[in-house]
PDB file of N, CA and C in Angstrom:
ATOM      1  N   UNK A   1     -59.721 -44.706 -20.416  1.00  0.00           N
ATOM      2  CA  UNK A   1     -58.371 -44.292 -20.096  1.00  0.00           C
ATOM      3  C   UNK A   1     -58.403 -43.112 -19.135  1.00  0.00           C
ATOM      4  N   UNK A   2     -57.668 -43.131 -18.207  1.00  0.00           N
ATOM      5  CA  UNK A   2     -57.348 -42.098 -17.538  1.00  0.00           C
ATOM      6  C   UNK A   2     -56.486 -41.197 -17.520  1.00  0.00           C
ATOM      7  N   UNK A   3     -56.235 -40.267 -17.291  1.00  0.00           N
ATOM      8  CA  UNK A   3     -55.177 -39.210 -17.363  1.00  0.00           C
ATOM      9  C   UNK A   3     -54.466 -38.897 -15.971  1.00  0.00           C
ATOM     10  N   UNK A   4     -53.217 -39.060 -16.119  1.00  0.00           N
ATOM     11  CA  UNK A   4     -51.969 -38.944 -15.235  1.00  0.00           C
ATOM     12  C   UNK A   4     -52.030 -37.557 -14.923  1.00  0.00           C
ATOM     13  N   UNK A   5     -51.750 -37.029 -13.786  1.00  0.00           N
ATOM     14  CA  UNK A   5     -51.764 -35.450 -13.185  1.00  0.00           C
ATOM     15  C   UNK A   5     -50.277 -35.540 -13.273  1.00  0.00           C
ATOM     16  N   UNK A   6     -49.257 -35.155 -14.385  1.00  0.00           N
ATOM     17  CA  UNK A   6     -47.988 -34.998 -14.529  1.00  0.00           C
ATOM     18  C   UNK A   6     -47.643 -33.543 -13.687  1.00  0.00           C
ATOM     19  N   UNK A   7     -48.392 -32.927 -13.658  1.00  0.00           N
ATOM     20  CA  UNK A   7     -47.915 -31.682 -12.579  1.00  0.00           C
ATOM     21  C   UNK A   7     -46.988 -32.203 -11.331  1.00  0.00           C
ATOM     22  N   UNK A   8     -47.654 -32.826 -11.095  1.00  0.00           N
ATOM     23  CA  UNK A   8     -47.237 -33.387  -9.169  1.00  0.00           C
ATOM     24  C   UNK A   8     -46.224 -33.795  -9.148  1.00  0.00           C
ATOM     25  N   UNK A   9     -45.643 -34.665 -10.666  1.00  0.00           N
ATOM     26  CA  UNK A   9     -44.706 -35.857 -10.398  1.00  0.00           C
ATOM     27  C   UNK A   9     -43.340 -35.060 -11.111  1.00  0.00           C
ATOM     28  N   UNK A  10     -43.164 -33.613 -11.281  1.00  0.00           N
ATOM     29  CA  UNK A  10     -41.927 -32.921 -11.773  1.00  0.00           C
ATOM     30  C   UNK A  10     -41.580 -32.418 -10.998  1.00  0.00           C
ATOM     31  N   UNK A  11     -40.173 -32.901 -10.848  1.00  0.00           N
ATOM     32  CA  UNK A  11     -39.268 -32.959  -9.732  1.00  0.00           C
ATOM     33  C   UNK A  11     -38.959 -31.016  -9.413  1.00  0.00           C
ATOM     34  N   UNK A  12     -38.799 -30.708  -8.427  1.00  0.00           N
ATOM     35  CA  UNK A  12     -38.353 -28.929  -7.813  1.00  0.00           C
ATOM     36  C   UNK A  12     -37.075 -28.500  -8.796  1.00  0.00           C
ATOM     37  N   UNK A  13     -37.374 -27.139  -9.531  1.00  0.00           N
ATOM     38  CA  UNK A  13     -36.307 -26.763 -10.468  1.00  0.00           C
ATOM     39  C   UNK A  13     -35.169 -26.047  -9.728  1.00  0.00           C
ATOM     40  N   UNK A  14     -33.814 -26.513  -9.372  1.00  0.00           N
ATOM     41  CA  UNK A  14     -32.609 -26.106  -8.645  1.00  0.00           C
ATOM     42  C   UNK A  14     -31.756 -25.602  -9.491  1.00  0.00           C
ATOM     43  N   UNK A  15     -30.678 -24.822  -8.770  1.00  0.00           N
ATOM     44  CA  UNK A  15     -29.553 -24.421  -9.399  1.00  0.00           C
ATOM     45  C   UNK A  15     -28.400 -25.149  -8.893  1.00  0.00           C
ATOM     46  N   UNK A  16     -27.379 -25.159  -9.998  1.00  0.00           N
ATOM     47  CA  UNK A  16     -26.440 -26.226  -9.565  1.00  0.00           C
ATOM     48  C   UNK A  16     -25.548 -25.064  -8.798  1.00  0.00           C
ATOM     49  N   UNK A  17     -25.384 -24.212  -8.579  1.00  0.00           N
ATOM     50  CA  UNK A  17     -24.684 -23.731  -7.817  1.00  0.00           C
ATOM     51  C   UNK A  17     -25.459 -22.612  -6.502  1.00  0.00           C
ATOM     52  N   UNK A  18     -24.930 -22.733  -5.549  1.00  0.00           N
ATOM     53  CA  UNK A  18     -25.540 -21.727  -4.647  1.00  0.00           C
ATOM     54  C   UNK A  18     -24.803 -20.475  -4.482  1.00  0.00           C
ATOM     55  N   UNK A  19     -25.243 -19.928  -3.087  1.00  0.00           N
ATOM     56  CA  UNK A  19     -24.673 -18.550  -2.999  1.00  0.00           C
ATOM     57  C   UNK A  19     -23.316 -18.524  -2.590  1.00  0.00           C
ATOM     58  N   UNK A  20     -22.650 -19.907  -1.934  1.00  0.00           N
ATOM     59  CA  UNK A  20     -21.493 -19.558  -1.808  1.00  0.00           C
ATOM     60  C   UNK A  20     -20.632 -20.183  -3.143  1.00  0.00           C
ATOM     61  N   UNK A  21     -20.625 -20.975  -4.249  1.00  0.00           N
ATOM     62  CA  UNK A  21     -20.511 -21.105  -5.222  1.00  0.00           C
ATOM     63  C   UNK A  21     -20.259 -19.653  -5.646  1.00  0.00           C
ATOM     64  N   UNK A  22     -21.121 -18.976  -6.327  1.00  0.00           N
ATOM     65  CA  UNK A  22     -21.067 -17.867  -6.752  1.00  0.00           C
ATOM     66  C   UNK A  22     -20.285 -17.252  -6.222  1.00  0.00           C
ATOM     67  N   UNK A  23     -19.670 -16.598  -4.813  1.00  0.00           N
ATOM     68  CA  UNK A  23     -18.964 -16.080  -4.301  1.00  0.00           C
ATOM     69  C   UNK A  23     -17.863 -16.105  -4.198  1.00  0.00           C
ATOM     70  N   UNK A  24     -17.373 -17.322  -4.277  1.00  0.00           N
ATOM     71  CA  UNK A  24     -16.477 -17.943  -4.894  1.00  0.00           C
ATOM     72  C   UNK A  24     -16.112 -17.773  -5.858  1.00  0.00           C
ATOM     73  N   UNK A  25     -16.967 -18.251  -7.054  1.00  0.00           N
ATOM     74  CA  UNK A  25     -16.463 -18.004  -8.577  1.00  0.00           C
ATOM     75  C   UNK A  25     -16.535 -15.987  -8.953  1.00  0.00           C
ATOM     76  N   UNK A  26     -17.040 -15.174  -8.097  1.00  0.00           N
ATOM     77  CA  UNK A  26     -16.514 -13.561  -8.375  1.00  0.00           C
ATOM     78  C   UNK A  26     -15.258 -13.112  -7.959  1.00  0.00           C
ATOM     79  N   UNK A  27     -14.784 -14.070  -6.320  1.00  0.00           N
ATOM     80  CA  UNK A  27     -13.698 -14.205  -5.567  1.00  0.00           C
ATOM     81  C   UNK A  27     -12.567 -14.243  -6.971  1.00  0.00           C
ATOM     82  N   UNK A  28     -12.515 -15.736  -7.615  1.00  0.00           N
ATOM     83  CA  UNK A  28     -11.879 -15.855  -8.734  1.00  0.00           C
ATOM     84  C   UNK A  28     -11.632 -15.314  -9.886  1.00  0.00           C
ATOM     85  N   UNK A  29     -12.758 -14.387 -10.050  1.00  0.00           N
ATOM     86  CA  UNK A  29     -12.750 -13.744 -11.586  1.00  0.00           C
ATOM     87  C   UNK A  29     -12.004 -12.673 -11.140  1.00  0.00           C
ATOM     88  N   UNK A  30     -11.562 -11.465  -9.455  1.00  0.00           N
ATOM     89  CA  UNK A  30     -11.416 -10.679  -9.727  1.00  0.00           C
ATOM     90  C   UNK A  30     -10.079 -10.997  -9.148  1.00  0.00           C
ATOM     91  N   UNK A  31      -9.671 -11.788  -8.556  1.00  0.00           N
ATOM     92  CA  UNK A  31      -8.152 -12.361  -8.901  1.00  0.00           C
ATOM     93  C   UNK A  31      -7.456 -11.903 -10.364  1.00  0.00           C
ATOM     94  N   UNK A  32      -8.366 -12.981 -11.118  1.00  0.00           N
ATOM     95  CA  UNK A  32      -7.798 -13.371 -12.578  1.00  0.00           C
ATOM     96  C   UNK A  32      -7.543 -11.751 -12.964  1.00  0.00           C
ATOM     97  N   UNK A  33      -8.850 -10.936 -12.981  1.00  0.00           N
ATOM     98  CA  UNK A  33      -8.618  -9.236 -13.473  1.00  0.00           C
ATOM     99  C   UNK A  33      -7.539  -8.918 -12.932  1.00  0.00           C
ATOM    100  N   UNK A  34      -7.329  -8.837 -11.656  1.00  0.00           N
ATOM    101  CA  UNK A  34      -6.200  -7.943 -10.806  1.00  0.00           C
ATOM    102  C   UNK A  34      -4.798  -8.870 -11.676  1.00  0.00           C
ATOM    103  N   UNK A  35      -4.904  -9.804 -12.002  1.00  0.00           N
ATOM    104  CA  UNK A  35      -3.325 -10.099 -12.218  1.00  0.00           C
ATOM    105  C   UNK A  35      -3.487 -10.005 -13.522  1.00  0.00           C
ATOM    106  N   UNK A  36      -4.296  -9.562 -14.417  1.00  0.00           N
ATOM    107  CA  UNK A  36      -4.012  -9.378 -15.810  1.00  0.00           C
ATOM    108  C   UNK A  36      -4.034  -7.271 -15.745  1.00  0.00           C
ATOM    109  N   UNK A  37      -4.715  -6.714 -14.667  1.00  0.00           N
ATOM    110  CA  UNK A  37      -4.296  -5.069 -14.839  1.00  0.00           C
ATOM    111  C   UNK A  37      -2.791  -5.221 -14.389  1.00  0.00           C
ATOM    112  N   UNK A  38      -2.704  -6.283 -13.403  1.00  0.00           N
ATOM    113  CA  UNK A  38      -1.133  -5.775 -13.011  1.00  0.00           C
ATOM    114  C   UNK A  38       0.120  -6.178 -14.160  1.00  0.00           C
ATOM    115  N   UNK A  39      -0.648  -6.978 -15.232  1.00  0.00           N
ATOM    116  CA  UNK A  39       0.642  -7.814 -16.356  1.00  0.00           C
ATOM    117  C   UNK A  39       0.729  -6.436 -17.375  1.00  0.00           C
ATOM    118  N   UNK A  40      -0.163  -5.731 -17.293  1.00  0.00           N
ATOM    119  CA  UNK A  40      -0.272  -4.763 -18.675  1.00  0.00           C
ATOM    120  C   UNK A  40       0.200  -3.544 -18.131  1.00  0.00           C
ATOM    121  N   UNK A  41       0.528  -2.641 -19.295  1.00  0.00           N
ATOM    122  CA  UNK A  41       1.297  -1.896 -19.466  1.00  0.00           C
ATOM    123  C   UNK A  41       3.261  -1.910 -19.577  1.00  0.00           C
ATOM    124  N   UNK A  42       4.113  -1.139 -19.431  1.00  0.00           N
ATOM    125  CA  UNK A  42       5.343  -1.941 -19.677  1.00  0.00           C
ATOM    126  C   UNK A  42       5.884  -1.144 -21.343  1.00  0.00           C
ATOM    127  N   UNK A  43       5.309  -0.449 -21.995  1.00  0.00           N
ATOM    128  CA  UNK A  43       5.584  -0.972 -23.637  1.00  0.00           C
ATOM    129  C   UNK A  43       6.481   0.397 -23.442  1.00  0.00           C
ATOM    130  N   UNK A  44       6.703   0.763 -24.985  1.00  0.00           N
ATOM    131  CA  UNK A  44       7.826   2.139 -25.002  1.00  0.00           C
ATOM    132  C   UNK A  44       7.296   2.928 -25.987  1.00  0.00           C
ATOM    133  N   UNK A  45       7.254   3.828 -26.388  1.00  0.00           N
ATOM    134  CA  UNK A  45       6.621   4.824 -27.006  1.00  0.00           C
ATOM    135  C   UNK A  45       7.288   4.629 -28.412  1.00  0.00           C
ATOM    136  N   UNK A  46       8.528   4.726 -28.020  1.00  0.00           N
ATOM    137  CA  UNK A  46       9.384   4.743 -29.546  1.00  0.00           C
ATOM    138  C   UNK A  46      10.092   3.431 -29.625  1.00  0.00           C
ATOM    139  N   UNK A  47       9.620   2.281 -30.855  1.00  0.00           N
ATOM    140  CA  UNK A  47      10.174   0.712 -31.218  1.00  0.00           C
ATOM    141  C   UNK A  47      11.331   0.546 -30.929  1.00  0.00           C
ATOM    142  N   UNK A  48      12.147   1.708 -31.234  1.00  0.00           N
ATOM    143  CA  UNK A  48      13.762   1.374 -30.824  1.00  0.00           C
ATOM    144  C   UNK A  48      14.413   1.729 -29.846  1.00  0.00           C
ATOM    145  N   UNK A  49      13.768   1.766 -28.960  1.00  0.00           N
ATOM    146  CA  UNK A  49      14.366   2.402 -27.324  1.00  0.00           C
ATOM    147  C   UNK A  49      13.829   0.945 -26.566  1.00  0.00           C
ATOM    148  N   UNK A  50      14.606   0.161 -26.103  1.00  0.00           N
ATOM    149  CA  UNK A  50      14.300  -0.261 -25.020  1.00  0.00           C
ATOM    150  C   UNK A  50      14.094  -0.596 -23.817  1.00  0.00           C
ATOM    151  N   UNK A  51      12.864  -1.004 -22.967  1.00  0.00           N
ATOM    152  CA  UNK A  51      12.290  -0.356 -21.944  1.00  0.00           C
ATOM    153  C   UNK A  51      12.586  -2.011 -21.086  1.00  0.00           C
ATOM    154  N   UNK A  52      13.427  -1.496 -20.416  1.00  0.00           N
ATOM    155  CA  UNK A  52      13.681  -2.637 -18.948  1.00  0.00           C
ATOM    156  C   UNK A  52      12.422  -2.872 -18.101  1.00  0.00           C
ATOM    157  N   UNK A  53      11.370  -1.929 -18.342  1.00  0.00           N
ATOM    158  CA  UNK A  53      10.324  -2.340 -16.985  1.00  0.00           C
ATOM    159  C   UNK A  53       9.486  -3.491 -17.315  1.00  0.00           C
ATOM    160  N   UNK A  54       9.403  -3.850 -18.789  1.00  0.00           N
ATOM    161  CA  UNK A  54       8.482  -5.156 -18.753  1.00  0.00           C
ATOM    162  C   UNK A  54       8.932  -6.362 -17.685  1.00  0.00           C
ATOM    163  N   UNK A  55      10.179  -6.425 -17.360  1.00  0.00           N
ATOM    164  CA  UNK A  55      10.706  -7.646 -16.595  1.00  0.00           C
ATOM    165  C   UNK A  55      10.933  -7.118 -15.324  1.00  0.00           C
ATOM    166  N   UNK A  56       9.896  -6.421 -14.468  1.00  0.00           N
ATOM    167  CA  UNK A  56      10.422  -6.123 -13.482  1.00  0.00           C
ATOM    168  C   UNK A  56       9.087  -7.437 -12.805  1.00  0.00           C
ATOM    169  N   UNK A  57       9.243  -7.391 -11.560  1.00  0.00           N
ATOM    170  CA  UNK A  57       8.921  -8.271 -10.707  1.00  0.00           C
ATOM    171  C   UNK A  57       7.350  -8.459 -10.581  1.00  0.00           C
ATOM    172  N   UNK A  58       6.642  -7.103 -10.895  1.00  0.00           N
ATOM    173  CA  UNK A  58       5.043  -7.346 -10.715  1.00  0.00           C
ATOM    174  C   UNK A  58       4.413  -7.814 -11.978  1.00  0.00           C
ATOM    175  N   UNK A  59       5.200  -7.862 -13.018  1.00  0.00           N
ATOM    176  CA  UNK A  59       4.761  -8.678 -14.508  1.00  0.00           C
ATOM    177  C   UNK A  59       5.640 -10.220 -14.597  1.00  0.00           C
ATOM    178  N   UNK A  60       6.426 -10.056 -14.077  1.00  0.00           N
ATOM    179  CA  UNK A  60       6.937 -11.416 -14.416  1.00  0.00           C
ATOM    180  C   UNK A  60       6.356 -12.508 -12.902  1.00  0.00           C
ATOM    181  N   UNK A  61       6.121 -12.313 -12.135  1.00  0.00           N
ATOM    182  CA  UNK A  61       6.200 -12.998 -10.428  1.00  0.00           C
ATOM    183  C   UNK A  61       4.781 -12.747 -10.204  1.00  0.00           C
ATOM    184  N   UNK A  62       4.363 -11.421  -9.659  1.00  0.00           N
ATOM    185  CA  UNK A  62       2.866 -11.527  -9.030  1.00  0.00           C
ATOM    186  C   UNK A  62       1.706 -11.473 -10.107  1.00  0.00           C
ATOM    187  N   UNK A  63       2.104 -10.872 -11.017  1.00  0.00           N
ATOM    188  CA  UNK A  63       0.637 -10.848 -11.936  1.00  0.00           C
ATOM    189  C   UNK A  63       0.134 -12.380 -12.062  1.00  0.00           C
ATOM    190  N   UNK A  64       1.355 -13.188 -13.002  1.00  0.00           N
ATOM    191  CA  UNK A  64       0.917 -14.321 -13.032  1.00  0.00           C
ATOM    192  C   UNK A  64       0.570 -15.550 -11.960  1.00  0.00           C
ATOM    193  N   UNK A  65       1.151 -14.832 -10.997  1.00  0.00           N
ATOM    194  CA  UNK A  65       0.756 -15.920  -9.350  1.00  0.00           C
ATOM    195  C   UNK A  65      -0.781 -15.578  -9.017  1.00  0.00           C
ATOM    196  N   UNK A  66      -1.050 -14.130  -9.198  1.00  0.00           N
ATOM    197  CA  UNK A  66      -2.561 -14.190  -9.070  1.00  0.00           C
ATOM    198  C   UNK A  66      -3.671 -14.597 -10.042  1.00  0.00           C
ATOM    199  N   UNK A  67      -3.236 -14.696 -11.116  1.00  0.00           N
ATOM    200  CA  UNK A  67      -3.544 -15.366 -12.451  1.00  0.00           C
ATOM    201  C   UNK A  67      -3.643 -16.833 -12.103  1.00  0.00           C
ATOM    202  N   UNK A  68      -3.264 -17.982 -11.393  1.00  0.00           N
ATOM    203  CA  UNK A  68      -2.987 -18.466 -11.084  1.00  0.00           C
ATOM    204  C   UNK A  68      -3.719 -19.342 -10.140  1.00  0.00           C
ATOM    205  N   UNK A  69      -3.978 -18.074  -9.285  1.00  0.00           N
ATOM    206  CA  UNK A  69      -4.418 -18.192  -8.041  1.00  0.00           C
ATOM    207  C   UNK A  69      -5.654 -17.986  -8.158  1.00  0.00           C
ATOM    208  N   UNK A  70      -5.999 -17.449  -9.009  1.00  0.00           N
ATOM    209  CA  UNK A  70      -7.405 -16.883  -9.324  1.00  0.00           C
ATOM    210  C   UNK A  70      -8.181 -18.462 -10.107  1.00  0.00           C
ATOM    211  N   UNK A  71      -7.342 -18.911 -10.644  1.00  0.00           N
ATOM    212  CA  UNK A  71      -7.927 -20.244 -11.609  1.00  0.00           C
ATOM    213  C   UNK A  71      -7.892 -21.217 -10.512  1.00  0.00           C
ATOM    214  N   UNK A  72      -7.166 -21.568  -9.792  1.00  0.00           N
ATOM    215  CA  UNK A  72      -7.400 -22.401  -8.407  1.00  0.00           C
ATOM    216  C   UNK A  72      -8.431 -22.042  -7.336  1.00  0.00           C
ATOM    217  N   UNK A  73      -9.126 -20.919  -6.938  1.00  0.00           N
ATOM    218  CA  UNK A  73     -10.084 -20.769  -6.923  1.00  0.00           C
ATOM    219  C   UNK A  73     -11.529 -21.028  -7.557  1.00  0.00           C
ATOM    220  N   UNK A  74     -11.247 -20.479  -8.750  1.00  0.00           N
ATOM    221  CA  UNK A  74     -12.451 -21.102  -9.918  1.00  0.00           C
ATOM    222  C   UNK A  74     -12.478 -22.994  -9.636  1.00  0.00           C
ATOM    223  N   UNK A  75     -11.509 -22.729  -9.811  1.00  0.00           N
ATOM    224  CA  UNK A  75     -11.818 -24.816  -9.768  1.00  0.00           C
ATOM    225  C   UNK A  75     -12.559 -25.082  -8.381  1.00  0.00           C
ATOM    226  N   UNK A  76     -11.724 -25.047  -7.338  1.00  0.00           N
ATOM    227  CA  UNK A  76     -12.810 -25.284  -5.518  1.00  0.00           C
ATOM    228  C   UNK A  76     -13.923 -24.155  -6.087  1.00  0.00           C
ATOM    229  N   UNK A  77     -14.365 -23.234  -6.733  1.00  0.00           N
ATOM    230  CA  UNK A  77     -15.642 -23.091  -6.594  1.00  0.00           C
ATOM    231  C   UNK A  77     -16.688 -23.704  -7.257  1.00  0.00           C
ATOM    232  N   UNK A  78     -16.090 -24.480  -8.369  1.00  0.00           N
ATOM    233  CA  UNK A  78     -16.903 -25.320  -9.176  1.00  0.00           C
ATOM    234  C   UNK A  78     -17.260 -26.435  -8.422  1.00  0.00           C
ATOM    235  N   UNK A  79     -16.425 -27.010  -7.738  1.00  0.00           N
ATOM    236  CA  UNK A  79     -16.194 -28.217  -7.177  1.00  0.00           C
ATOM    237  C   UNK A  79     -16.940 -28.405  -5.673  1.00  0.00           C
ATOM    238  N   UNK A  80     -16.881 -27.225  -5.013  1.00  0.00           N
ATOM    239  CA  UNK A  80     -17.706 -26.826  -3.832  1.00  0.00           C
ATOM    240  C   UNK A  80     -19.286 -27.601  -3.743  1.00  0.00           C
ATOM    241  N   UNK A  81     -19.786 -28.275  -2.638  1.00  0.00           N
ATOM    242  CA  UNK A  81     -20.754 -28.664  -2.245  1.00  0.00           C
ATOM    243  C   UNK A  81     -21.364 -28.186  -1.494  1.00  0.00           C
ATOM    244  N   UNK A  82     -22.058 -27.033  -1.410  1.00  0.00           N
ATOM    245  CA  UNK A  82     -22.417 -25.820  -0.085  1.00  0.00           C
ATOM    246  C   UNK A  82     -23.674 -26.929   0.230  1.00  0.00           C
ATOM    247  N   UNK A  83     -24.238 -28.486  -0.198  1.00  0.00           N
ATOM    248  CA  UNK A  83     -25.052 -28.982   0.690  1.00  0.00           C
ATOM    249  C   UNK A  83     -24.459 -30.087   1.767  1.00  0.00           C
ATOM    250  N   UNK A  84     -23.416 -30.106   1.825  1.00  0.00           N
ATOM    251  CA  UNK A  84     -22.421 -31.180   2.587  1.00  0.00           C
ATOM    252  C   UNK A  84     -22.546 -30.828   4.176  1.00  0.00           C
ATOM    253  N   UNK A  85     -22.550 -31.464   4.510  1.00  0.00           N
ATOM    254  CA  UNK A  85     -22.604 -31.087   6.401  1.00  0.00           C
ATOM    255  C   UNK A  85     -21.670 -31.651   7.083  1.00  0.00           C
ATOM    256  N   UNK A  86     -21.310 -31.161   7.517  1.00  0.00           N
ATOM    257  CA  UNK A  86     -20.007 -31.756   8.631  1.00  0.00           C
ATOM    258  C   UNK A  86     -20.301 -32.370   9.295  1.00  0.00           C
ATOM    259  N   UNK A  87     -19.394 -33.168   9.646  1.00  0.00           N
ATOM    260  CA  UNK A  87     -19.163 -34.296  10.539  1.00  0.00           C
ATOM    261  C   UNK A  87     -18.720 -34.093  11.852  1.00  0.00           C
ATOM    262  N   UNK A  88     -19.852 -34.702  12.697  1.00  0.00           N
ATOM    263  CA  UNK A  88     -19.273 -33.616  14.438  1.00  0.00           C
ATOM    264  C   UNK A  88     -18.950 -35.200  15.162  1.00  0.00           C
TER     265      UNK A  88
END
């Protein structure tokens, strides 16, 4: 019997994502942060006073648009093929 040199025949160890992947998916994470610092804060010191600023426009409109926007990113960076070549 002979013995197979299995070294040779294991395929090159890759990562499923590259560098623009990654760049992408930090692009997205600091979206997602920026629209969750901009949703917080808002509250009132004392339970029975109430405070009109929770509904002002950068908690109700942009926080969650960049929240948003930030997860639509994450997805095209998952989805991204940085080995694809264009078509000339």
């Amino acid at each position: 019997m002979s013995k197979k040199n299995n070294n040779s025949q294991k395929p090159a160890k890759e990562f499923v994502f590259q560098k623009k992947n990654y760049l992408f998916l930090f692009i997205g994470i600091a979206f997602i942060a920026l629209g969750f610092i901009l949703m917080s804060g808002g509250g009132s010191d004392d339970p029975e006073v109430f405070n009109p600023e929770i509904y002002n426009f950068r908690r109700i409109r942009l926080a969650p648009t960049l929240i948003l926007i930030g997860l639509g990113i994450q997805v095209y960076a998952i989805l991204l093929n940085p080995h694809k070549k264009k078509k000339e």
